[in-house]
PDB file of N, CA and C in Angstrom:
ATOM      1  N   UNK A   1     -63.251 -14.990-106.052  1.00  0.00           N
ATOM      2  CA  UNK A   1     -63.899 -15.084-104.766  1.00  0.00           C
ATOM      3  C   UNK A   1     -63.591 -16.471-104.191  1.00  0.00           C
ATOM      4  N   UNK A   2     -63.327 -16.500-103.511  1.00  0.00           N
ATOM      5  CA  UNK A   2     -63.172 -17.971-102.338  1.00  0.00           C
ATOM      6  C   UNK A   2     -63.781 -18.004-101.161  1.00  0.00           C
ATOM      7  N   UNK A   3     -64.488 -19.719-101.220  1.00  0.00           N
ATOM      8  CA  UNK A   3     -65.806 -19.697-100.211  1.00  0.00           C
ATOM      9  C   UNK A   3     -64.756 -20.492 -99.030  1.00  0.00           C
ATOM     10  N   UNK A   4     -64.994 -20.480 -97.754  1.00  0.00           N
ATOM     11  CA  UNK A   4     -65.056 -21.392 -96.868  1.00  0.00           C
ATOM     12  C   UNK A   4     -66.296 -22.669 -97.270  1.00  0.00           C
ATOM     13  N   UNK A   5     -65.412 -23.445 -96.476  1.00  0.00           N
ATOM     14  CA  UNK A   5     -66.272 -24.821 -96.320  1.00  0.00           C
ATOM     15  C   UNK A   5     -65.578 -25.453 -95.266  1.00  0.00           C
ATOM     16  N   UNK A   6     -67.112 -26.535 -94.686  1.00  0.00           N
ATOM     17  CA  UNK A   6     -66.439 -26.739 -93.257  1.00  0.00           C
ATOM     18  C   UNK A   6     -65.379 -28.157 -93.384  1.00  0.00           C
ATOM     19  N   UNK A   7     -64.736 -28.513 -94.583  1.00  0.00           N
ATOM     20  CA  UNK A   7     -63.531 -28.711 -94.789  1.00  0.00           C
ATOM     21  C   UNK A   7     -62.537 -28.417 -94.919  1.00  0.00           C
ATOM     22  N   UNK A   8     -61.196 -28.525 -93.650  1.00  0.00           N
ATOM     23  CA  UNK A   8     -60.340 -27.583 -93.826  1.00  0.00           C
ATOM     24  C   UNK A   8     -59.194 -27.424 -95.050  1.00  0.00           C
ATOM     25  N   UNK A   9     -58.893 -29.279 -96.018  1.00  0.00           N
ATOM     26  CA  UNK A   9     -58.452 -29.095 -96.844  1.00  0.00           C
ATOM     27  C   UNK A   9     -58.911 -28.833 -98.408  1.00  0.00           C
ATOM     28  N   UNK A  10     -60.375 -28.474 -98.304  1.00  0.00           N
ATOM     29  CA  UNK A  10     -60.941 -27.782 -99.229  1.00  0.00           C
ATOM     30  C   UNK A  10     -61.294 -26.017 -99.200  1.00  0.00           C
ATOM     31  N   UNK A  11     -60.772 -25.759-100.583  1.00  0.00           N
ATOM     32  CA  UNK A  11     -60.663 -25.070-101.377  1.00  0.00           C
ATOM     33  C   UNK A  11     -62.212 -24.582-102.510  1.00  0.00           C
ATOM     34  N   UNK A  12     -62.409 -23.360-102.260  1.00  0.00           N
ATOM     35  CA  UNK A  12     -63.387 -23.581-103.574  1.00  0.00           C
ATOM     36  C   UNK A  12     -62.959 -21.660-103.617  1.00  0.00           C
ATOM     37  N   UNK A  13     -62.932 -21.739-104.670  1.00  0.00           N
ATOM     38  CA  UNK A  13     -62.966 -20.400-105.741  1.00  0.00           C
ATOM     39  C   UNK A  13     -63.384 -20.108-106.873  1.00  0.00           C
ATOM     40  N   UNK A  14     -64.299 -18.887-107.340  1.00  0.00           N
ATOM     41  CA  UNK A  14     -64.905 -19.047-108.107  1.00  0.00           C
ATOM     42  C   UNK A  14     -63.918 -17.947-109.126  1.00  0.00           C
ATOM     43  N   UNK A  15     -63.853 -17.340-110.736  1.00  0.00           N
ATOM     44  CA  UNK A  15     -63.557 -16.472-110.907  1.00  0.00           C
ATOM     45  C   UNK A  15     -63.803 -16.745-112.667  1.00  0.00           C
ATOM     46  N   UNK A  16     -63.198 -15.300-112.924  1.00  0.00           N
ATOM     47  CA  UNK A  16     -63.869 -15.505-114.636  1.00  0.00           C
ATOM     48  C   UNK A  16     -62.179 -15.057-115.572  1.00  0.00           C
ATOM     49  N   UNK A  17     -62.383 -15.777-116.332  1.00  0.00           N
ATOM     50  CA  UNK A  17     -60.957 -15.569-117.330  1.00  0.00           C
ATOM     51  C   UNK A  17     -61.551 -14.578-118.624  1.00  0.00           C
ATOM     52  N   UNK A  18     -61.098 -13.666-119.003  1.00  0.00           N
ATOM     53  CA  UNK A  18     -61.391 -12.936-120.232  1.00  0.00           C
ATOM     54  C   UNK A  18     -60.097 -12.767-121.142  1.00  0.00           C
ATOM     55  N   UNK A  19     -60.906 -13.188-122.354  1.00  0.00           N
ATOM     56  CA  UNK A  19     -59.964 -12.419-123.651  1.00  0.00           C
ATOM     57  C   UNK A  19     -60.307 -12.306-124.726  1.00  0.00           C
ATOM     58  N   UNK A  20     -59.518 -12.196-126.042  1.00  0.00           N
ATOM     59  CA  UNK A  20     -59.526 -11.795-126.878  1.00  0.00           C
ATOM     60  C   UNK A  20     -59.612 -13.071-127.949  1.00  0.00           C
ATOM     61  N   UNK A  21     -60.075 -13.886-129.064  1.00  0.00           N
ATOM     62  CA  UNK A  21     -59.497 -14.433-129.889  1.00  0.00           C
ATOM     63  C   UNK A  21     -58.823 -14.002-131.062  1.00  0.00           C
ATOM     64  N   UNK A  22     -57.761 -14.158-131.210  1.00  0.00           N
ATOM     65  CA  UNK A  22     -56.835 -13.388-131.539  1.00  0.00           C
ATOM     66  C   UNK A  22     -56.871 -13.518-133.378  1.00  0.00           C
ATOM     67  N   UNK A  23     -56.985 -15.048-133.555  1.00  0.00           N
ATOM     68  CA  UNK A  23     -57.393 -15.269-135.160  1.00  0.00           C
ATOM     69  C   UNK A  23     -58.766 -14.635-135.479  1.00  0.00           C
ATOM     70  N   UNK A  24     -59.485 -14.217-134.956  1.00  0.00           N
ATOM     71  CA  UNK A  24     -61.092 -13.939-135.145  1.00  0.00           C
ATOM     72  C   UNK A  24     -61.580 -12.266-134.761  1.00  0.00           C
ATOM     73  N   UNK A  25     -60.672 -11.935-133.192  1.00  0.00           N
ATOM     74  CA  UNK A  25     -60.984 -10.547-132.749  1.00  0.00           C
ATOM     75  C   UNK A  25     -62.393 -10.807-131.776  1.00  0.00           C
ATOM     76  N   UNK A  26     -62.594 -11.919-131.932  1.00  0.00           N
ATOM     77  CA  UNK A  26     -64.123 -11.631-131.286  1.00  0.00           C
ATOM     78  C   UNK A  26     -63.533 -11.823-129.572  1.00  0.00           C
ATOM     79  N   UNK A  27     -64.178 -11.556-128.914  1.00  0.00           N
ATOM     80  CA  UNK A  27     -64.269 -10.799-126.974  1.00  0.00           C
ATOM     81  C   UNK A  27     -64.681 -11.424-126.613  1.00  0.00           C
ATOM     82  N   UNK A  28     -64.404 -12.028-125.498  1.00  0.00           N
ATOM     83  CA  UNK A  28     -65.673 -12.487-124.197  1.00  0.00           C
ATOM     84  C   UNK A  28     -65.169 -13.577-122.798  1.00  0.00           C
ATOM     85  N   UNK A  29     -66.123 -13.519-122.046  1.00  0.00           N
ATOM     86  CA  UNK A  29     -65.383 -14.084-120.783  1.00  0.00           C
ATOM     87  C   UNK A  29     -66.436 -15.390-120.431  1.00  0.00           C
ATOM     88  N   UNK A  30     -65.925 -15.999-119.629  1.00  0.00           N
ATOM     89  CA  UNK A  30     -66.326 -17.198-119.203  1.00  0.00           C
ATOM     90  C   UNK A  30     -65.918 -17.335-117.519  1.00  0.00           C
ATOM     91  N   UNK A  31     -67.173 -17.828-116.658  1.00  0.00           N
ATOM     92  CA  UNK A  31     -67.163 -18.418-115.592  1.00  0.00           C
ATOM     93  C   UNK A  31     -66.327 -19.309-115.241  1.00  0.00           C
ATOM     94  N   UNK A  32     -65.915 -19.545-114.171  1.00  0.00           N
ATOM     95  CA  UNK A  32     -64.990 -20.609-113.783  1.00  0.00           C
ATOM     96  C   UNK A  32     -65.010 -20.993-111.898  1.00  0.00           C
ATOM     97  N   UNK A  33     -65.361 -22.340-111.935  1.00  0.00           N
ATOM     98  CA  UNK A  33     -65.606 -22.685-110.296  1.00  0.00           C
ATOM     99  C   UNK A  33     -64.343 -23.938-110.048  1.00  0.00           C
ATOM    100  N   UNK A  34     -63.484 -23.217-109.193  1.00  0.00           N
ATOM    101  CA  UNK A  34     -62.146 -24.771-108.821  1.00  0.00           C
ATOM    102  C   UNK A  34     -62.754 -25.013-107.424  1.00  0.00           C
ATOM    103  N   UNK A  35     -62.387 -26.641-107.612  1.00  0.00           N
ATOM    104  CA  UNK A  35     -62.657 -27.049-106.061  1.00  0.00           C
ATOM    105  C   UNK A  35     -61.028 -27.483-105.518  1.00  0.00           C
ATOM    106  N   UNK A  36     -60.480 -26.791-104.889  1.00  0.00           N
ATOM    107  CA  UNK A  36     -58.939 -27.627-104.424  1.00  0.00           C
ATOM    108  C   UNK A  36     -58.959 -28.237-103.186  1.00  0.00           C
ATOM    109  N   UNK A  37     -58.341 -29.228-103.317  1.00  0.00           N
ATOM    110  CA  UNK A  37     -57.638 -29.879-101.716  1.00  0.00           C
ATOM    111  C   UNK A  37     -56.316 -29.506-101.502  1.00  0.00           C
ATOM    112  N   UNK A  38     -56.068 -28.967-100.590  1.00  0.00           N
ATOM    113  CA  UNK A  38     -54.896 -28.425-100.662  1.00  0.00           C
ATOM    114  C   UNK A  38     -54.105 -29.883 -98.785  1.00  0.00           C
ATOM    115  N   UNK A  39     -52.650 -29.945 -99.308  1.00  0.00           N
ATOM    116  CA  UNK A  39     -52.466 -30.629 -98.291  1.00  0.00           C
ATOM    117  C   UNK A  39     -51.113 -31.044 -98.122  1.00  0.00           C
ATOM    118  N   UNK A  40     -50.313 -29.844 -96.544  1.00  0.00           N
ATOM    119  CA  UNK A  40     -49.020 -29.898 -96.558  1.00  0.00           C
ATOM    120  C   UNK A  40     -48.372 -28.393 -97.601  1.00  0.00           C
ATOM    121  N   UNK A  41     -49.664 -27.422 -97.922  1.00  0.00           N
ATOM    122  CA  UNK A  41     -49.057 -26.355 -98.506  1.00  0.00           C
ATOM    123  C   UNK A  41     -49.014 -26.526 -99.518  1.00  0.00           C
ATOM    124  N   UNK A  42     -49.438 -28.359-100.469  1.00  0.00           N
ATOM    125  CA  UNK A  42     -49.487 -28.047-101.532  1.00  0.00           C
ATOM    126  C   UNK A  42     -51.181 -28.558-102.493  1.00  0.00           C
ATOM    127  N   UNK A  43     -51.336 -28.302-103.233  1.00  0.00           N
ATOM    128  CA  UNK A  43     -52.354 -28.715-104.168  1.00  0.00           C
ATOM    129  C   UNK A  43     -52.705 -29.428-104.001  1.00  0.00           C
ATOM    130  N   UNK A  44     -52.688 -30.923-104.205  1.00  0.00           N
ATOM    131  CA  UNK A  44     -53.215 -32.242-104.364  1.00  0.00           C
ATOM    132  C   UNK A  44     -54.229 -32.498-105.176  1.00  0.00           C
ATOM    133  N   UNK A  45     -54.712 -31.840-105.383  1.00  0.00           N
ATOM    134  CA  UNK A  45     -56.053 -31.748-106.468  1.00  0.00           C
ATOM    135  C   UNK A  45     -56.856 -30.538-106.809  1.00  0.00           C
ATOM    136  N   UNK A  46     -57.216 -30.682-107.799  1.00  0.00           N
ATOM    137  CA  UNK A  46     -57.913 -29.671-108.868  1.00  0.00           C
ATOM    138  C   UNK A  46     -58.771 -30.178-109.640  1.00  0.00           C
ATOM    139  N   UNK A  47     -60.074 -29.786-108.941  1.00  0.00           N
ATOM    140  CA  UNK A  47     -61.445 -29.756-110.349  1.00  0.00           C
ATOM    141  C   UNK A  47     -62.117 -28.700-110.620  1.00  0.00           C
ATOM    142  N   UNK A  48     -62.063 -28.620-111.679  1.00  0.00           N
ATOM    143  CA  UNK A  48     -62.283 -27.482-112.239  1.00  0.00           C
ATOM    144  C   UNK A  48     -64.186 -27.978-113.125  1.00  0.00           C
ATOM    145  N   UNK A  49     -64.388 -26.404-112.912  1.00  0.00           N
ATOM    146  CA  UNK A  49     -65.967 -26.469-113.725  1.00  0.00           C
ATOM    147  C   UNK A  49     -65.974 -25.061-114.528  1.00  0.00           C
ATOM    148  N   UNK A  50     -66.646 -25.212-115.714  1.00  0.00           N
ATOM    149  CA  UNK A  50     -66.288 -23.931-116.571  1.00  0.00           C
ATOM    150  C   UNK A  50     -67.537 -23.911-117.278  1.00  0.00           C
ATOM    151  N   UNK A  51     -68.122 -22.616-117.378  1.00  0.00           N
ATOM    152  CA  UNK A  51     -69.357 -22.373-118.805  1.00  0.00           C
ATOM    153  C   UNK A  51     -68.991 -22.600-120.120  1.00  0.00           C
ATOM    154  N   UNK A  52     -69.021 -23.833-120.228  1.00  0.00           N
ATOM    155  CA  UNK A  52     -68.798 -24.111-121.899  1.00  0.00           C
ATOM    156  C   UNK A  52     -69.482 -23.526-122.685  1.00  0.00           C
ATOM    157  N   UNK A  53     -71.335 -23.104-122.632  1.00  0.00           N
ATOM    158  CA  UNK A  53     -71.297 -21.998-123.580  1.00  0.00           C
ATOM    159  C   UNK A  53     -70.886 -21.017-123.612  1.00  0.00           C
ATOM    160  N   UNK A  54     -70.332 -20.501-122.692  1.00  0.00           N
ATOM    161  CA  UNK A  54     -70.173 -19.093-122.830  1.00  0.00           C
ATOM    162  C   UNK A  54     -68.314 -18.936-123.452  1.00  0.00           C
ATOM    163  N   UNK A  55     -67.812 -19.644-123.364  1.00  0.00           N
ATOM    164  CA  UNK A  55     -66.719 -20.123-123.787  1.00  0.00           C
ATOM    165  C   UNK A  55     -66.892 -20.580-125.360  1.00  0.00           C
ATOM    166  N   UNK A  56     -67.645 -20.970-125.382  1.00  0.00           N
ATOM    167  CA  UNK A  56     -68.122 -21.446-127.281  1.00  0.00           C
ATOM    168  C   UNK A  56     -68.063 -20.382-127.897  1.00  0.00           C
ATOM    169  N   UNK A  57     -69.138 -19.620-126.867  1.00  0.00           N
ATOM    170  CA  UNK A  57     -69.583 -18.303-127.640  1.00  0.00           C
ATOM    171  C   UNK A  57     -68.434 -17.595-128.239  1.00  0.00           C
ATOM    172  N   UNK A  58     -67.300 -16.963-126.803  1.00  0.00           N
ATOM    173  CA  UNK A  58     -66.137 -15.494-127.201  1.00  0.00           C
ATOM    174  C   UNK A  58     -65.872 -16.894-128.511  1.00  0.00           C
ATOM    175  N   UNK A  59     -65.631 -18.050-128.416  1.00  0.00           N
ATOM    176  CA  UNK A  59     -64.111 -18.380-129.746  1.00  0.00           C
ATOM    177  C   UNK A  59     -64.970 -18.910-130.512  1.00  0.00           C
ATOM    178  N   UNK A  60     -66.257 -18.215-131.086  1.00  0.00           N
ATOM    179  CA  UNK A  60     -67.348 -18.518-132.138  1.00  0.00           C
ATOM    180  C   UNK A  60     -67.487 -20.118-132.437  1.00  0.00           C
ATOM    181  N   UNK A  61     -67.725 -20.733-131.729  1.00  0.00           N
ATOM    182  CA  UNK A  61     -67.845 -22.025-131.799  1.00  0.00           C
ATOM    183  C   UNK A  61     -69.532 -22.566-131.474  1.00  0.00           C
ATOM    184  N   UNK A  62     -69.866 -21.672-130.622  1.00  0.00           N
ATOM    185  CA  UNK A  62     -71.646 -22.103-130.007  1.00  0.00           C
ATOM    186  C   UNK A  62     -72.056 -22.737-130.780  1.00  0.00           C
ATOM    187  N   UNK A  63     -72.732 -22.435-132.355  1.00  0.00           N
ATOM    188  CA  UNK A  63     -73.246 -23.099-133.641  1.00  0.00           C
ATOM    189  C   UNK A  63     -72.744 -24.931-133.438  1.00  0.00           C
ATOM    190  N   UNK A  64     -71.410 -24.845-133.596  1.00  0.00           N
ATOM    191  CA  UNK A  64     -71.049 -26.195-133.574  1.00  0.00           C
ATOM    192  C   UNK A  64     -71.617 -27.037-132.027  1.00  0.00           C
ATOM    193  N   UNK A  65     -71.382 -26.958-130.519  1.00  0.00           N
ATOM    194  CA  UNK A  65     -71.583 -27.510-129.723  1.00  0.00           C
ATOM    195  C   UNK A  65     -72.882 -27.640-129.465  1.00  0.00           C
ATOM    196  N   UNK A  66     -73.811 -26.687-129.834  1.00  0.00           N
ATOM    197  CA  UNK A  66     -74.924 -26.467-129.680  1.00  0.00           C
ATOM    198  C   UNK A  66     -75.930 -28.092-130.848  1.00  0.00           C
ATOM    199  N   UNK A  67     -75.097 -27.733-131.680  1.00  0.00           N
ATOM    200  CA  UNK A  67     -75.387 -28.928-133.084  1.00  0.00           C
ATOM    201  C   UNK A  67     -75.335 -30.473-132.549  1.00  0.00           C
ATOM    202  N   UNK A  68     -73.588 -30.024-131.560  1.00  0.00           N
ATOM    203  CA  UNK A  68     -72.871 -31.456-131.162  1.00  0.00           C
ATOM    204  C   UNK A  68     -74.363 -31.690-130.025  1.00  0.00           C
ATOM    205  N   UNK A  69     -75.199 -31.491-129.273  1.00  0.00           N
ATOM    206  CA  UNK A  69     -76.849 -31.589-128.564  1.00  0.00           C
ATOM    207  C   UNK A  69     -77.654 -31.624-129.635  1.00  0.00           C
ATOM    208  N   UNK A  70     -77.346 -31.557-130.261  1.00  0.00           N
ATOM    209  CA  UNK A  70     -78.911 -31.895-131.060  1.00  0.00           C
ATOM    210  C   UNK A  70     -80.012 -30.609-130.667  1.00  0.00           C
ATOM    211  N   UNK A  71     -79.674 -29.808-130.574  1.00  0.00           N
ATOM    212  CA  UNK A  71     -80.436 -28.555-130.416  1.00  0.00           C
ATOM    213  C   UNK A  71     -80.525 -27.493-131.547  1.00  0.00           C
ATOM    214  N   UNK A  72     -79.391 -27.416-132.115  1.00  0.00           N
ATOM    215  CA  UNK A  72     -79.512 -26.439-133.392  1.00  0.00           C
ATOM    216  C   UNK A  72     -78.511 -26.869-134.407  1.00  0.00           C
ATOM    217  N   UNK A  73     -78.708 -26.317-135.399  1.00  0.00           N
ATOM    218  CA  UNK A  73     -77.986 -26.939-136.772  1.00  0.00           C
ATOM    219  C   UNK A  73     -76.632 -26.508-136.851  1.00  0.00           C
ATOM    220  N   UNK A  74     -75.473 -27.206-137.171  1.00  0.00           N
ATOM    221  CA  UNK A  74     -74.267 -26.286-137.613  1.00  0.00           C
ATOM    222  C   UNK A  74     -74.052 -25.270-138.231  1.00  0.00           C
ATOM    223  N   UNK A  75     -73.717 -24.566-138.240  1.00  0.00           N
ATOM    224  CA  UNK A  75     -72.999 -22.889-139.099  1.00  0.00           C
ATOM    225  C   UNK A  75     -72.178 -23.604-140.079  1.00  0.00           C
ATOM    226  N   UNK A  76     -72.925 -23.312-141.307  1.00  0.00           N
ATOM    227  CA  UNK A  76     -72.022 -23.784-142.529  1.00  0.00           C
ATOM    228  C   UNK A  76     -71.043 -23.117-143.125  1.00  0.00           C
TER     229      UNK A  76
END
């Protein structure tokens, strides 16, 4: 999806990447928000914002990042 904004060389799109981990089998998708400046037809910049948990989660990692906060214990 791509929003207008009342900047004309900004860019914002939102969208979600899915797959597979391939060493593991485990599934899942993750959010994703780019902000671009685009200028002269080309790019100029890219920031990107992404759901890191949900990204932890598909490549079984949550346990660990969740630990790396001080919120829950590592998966031993």
């Amino acid at each position: 999806m791509i929003h207008r904004t009342d900047a004309p060389e900004t860019v914002v799109a939102e969208y979600e990447l899915a797959g597979t981990v391939t060493t593991t089998g485990l599934r899942g998708a993750a959010s994703f928000v780019a902000v671009l400046t685009v200028r002269g037809g080309k790019v100029v910049r890219w920031r990107e914002y992404r759901n890191t948990a949900a990204i932890a989660a598909a490549t079984g990692t949550l346990p660990a990042l969740l630990a790396a906060y001080g919120d829950a214990p590592a998966a031993g």
